[in-house]
C-alpha atoms as a PDB file:
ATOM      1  CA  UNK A   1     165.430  73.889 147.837  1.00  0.00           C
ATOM      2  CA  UNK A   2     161.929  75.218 148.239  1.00  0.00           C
ATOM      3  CA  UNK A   3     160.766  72.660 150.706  1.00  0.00           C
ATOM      4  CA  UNK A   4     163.824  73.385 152.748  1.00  0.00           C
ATOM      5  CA  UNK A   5     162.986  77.739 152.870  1.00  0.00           C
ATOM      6  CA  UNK A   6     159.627  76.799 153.575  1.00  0.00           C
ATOM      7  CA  UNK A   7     160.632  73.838 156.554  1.00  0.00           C
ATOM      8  CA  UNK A   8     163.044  76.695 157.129  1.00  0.00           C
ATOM      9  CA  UNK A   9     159.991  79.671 157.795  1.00  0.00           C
ATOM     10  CA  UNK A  10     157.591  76.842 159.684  1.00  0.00           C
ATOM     11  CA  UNK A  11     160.123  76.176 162.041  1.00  0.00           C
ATOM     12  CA  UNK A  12     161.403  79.639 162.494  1.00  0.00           C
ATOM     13  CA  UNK A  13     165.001  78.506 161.555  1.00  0.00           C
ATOM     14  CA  UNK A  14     167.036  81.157 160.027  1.00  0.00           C
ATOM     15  CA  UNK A  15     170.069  80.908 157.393  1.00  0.00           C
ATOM     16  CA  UNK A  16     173.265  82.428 158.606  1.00  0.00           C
ATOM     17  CA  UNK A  17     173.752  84.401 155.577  1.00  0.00           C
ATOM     18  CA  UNK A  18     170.107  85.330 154.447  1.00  0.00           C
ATOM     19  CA  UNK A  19     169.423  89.370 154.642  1.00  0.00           C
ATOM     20  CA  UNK A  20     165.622  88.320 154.759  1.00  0.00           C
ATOM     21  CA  UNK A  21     166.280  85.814 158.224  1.00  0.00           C
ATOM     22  CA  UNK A  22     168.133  88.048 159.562  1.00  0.00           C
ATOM     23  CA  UNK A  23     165.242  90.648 159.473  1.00  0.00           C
ATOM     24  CA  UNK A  24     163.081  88.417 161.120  1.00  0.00           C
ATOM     25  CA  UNK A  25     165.314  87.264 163.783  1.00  0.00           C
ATOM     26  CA  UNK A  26     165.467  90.992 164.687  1.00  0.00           C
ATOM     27  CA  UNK A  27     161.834  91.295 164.458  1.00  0.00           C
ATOM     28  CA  UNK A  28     161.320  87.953 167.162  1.00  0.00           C
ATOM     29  CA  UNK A  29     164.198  88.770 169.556  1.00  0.00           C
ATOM     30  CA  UNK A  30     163.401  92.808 169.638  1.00  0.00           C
ATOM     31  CA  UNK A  31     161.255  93.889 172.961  1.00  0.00           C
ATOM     32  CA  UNK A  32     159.428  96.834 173.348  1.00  0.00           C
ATOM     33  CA  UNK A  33     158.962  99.808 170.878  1.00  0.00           C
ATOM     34  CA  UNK A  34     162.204 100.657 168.322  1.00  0.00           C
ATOM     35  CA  UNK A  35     161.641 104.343 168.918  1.00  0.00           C
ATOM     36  CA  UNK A  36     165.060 105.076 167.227  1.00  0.00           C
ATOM     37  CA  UNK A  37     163.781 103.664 164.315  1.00  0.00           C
ATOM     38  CA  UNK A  38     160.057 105.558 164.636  1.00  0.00           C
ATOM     39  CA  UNK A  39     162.289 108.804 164.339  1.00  0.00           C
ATOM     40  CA  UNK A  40     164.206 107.981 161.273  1.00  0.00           C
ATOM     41  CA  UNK A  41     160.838 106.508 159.484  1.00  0.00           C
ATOM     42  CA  UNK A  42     159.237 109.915 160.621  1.00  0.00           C
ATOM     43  CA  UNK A  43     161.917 112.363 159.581  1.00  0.00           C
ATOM     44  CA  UNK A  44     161.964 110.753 156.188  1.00  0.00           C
ATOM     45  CA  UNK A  45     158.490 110.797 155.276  1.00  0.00           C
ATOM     46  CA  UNK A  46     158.814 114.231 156.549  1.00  0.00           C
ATOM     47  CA  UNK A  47     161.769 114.770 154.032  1.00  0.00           C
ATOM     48  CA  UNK A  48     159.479 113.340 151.424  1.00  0.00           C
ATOM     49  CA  UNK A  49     156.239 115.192 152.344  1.00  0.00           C
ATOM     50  CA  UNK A  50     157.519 119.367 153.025  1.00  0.00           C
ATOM     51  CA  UNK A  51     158.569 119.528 149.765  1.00  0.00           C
ATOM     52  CA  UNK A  52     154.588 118.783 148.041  1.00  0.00           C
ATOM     53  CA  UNK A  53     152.383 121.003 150.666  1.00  0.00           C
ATOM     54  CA  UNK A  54     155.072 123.833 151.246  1.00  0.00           C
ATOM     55  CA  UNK A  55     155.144 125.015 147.824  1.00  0.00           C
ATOM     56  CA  UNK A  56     151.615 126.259 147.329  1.00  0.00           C
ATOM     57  CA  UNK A  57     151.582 129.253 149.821  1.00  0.00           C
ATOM     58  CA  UNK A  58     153.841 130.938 148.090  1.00  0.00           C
ATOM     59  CA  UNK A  59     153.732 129.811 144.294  1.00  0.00           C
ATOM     60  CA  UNK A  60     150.980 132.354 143.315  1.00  0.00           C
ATOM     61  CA  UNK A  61     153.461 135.337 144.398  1.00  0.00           C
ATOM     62  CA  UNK A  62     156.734 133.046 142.496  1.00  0.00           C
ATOM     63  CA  UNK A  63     154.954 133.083 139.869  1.00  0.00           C
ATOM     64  CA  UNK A  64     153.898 136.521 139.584  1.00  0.00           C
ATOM     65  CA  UNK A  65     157.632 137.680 140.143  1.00  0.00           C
ATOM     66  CA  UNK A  66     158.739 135.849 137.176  1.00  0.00           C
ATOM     67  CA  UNK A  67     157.042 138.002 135.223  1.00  0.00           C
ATOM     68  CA  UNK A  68     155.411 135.330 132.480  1.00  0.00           C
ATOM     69  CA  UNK A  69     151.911 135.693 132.891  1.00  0.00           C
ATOM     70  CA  UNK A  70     150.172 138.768 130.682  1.00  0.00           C
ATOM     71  CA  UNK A  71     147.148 138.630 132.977  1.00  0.00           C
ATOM     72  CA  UNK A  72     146.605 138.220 136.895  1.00  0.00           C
ATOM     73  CA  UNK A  73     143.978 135.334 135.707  1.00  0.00           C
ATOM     74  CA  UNK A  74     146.625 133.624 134.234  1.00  0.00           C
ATOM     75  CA  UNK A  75     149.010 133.515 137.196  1.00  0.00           C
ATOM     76  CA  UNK A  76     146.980 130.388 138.052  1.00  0.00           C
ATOM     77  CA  UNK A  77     147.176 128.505 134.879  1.00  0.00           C
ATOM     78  CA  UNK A  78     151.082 128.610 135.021  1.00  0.00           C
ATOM     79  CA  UNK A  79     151.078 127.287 139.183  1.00  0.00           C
ATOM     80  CA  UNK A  80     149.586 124.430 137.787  1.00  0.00           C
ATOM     81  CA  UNK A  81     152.616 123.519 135.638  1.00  0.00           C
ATOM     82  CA  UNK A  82     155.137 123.876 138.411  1.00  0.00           C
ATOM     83  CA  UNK A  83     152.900 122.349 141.066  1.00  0.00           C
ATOM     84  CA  UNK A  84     152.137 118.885 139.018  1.00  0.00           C
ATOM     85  CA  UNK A  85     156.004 118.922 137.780  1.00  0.00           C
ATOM     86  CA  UNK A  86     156.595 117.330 140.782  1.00  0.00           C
ATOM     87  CA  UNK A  87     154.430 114.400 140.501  1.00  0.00           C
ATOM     88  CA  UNK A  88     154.988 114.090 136.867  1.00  0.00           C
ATOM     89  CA  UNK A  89     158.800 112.952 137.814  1.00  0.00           C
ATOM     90  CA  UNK A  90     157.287 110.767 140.562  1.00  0.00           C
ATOM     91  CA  UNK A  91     155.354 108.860 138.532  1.00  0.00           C
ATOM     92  CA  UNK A  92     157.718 108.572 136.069  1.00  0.00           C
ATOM     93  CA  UNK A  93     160.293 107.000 137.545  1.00  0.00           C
ATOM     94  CA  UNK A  94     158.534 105.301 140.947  1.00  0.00           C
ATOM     95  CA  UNK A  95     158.905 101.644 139.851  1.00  0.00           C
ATOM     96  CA  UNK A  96     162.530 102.444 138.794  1.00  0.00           C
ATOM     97  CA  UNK A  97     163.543 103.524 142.032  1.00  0.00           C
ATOM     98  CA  UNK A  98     161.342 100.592 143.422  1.00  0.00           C
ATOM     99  CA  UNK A  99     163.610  97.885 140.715  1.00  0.00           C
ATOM    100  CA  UNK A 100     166.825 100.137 142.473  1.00  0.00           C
ATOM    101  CA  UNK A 101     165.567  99.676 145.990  1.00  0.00           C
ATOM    102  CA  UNK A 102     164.826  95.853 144.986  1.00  0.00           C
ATOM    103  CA  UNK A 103     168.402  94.879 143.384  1.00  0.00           C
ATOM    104  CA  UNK A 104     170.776  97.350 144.916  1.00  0.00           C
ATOM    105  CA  UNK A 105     169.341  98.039 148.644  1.00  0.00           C
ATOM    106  CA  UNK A 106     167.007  99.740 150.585  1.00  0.00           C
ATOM    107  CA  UNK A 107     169.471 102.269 152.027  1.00  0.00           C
ATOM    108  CA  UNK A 108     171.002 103.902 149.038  1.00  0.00           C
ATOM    109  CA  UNK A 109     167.956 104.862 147.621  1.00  0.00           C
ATOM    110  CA  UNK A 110     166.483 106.426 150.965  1.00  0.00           C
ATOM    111  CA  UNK A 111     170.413 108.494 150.230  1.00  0.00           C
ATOM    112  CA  UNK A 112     169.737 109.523 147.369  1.00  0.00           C
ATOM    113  CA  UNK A 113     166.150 110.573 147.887  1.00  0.00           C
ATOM    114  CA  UNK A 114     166.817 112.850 150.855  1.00  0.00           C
ATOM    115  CA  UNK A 115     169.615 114.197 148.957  1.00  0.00           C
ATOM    116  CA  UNK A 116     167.688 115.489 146.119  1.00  0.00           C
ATOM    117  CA  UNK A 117     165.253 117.147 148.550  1.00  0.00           C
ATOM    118  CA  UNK A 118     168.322 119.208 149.986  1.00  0.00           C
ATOM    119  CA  UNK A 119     169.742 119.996 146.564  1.00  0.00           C
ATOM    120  CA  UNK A 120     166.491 120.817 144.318  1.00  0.00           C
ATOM    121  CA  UNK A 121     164.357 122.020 146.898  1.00  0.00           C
ATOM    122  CA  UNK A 122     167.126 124.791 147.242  1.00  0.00           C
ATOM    123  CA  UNK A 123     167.471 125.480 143.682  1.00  0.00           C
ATOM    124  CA  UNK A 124     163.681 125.742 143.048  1.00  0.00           C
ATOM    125  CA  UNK A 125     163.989 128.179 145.634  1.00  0.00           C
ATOM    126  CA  UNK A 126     166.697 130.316 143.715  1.00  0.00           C
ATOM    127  CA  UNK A 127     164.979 130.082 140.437  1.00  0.00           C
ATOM    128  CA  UNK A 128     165.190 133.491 138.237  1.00  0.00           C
ATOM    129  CA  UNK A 129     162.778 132.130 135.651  1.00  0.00           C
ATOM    130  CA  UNK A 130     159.814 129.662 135.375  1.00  0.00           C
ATOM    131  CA  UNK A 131     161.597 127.046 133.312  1.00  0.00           C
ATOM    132  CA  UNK A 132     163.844 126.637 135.696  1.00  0.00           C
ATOM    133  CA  UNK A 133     161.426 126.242 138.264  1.00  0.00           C
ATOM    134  CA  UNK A 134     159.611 123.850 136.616  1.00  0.00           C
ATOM    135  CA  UNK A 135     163.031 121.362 135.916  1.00  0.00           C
ATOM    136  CA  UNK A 136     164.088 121.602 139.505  1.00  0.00           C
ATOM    137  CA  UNK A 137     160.527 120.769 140.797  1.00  0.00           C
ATOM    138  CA  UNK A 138     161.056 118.305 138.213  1.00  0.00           C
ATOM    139  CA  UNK A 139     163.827 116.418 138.937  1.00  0.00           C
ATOM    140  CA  UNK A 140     163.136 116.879 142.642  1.00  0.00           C
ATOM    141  CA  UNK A 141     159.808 114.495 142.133  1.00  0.00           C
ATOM    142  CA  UNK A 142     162.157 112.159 139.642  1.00  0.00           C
ATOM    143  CA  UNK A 143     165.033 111.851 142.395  1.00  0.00           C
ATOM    144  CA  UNK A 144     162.463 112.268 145.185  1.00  0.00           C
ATOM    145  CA  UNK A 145     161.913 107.802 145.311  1.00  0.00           C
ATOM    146  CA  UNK A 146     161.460 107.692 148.861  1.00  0.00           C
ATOM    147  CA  UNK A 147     157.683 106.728 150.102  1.00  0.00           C
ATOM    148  CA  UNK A 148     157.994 103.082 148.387  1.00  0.00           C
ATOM    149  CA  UNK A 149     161.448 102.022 150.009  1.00  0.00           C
ATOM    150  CA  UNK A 150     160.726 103.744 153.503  1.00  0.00           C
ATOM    151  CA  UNK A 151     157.165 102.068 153.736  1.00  0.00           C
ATOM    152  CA  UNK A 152     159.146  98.834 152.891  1.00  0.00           C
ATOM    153  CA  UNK A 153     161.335  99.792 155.753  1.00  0.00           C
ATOM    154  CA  UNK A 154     158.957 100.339 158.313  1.00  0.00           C
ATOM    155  CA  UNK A 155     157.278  96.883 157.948  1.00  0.00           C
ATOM    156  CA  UNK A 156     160.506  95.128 158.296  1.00  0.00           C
ATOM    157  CA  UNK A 157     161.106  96.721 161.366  1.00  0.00           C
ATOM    158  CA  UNK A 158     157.831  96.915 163.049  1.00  0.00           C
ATOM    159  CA  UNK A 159     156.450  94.088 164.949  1.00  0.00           C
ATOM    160  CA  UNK A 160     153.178  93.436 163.340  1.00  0.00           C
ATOM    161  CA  UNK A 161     151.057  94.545 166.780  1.00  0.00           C
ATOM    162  CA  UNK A 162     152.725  98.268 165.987  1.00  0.00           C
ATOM    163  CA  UNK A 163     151.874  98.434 162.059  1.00  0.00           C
ATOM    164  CA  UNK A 164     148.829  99.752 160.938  1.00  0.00           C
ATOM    165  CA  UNK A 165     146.954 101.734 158.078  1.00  0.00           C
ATOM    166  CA  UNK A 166     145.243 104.904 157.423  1.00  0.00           C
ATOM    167  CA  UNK A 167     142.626 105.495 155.547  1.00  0.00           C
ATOM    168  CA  UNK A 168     142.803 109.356 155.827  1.00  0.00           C
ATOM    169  CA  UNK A 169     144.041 109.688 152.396  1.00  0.00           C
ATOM    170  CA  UNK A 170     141.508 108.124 150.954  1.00  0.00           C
ATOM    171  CA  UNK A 171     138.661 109.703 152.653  1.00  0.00           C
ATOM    172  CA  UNK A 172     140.056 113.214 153.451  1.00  0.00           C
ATOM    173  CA  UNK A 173     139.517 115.204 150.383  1.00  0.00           C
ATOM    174  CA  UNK A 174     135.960 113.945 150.172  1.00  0.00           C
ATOM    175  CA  UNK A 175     135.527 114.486 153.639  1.00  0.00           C
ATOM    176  CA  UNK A 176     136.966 118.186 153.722  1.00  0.00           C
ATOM    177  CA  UNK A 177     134.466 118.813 150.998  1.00  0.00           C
ATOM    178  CA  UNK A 178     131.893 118.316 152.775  1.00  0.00           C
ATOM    179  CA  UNK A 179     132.444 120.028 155.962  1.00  0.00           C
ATOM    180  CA  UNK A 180     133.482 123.222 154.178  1.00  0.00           C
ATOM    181  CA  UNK A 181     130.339 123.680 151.930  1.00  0.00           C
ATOM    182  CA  UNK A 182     128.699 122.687 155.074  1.00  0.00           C
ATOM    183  CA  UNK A 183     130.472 125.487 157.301  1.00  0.00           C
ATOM    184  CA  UNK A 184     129.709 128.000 154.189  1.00  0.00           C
ATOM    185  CA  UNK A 185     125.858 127.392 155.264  1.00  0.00           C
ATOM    186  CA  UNK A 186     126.495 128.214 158.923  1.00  0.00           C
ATOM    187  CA  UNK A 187     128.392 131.740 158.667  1.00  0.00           C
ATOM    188  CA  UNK A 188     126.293 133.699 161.464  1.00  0.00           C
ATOM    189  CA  UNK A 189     126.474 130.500 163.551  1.00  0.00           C
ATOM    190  CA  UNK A 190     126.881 131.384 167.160  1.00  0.00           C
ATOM    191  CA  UNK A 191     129.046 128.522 168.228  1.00  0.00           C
ATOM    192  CA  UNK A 192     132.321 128.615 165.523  1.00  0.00           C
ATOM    193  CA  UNK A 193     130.875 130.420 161.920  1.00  0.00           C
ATOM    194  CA  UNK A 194     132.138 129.706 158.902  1.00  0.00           C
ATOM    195  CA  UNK A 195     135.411 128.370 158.711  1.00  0.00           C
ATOM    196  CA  UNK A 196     136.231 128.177 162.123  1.00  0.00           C
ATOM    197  CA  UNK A 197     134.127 125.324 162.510  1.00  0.00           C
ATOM    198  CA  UNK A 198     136.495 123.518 159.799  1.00  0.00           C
ATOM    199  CA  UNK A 199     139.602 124.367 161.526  1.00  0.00           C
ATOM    200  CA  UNK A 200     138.230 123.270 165.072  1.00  0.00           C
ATOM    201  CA  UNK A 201     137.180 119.651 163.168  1.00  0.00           C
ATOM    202  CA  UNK A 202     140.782 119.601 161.775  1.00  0.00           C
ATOM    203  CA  UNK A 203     141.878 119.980 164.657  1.00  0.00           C
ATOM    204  CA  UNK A 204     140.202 117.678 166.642  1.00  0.00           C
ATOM    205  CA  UNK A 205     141.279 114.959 164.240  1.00  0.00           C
ATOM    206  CA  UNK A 206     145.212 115.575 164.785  1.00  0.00           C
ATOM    207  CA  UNK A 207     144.629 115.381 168.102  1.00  0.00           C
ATOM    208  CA  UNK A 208     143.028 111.961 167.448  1.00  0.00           C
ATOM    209  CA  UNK A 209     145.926 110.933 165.140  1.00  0.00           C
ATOM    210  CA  UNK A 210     148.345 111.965 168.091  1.00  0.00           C
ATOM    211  CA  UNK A 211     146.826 109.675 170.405  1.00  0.00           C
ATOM    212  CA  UNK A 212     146.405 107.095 167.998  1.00  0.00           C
ATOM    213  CA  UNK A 213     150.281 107.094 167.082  1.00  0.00           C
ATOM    214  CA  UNK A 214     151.202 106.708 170.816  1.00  0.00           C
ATOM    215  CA  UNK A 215     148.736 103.379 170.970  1.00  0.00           C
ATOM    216  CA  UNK A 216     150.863 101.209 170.174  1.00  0.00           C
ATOM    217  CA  UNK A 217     153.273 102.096 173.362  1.00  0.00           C
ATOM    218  CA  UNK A 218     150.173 100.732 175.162  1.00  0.00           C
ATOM    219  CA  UNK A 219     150.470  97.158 173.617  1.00  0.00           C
ATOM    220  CA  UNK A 220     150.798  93.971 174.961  1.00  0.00           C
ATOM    221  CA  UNK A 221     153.740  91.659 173.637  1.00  0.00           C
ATOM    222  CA  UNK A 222     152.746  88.667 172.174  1.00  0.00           C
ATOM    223  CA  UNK A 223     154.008  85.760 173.379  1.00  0.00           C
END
């Protein structure tokens, strides 16, 4: 049987009933960009990614209102718990939702996921105390199984001349580091002081990742 899946792949023949041939008949027969499916991918990393960077302009003042730390100095210490809540349930139960995505589909998971963003997103929002702020963050990062399925996603449906990788995330913490203590050097700069050289840099590279995400409309179909 494993001669006849790999004759099968060499030849480009495809079962009638195989999920994974179908995928790859799609893949071959598609032409041009699947900009439909672009806009899903997007919205759902989107989905995935408000609910980590919005909660830290406000926290300091959420935490404050609840009324549980003695000190100002201490507001701090108890942000910390309710921001890493969030990843704690991540980690926690990522390769779960990965053995779910695996057995039970793709699609489901990706439901429930965007779901739980909806739901505990707006009950961390109503919290009255800072227990139950720190469950719904919680359970929002448990629930929250999304970037491993989605990523999965996206490479099934991409072509291989329109997937690529980033290695922001790797380098950008380092990176904005640096140019901060370096713009903390240059305050009575003439050209951009202080932090509004770091703003003009960040800038500059999201207009780079712009043009960069509309490169692949310029490729050439392989043939």
């Amino acid at each position: 049987m494993a001669e006849e899946y790999a004759e099968c792949l060499l030849e480009n023949k495809f079962h009638e009933n195989c999920p994974g041939c179908k995928v790859d008949q799609m893949k071959r027969l598609r032409r041009g960009f699947p900009f439909s499916e672009l806009l899903t991918v997007w919205l759902i990393v989107l989905c995935t990614a408000l609910p980590i960077s919005s909660l830290f302009p406000f926290l300091y003042f959420m935490i404050g209102d609840f009324n549980i730390a003695k000190k100002e100095e201490d507001i701090g210490f108890y942000a910390g718990f309710v921001g890493c809540s969030f990843m704690l349930g991540r980690t926690l139960t990522s390769v779960i939702w990965g053995i779910v995505a695996d057995r039970y589909g793709r699609k489901p998971v990706i439901l429930i996921g965007t779901a739980s963003v909806v739901i505990f997103n707006t009950l961390f929002g109503l919290s009255v105390n800072f227990w139950m702020a720190i469950i719904t963050r919680f359970c929002l990062g448990s629930f929250n199984g999304l970037l491993g399925p989605i990523k999965a996603y996206a490479m099934e449906t991409f072509r291989d001349e329109y997937q690529a990788m980033s290695l922001f995330k790797a380098i950008g913490p380092a990176a904005a580091g640096i140019i901060y203590s370096w713009s903390e050097k240059r305050q009575d700069a003439a050209f951009l002081p202080g932090t509004q050289m770091v703003f003009f840099i960040l800038g500059t590279v999201l207009a780079l990742g712009v043009v960069m995400t509309f490169k692949p409309f310029l490729a050439q179909t392989q043939h």
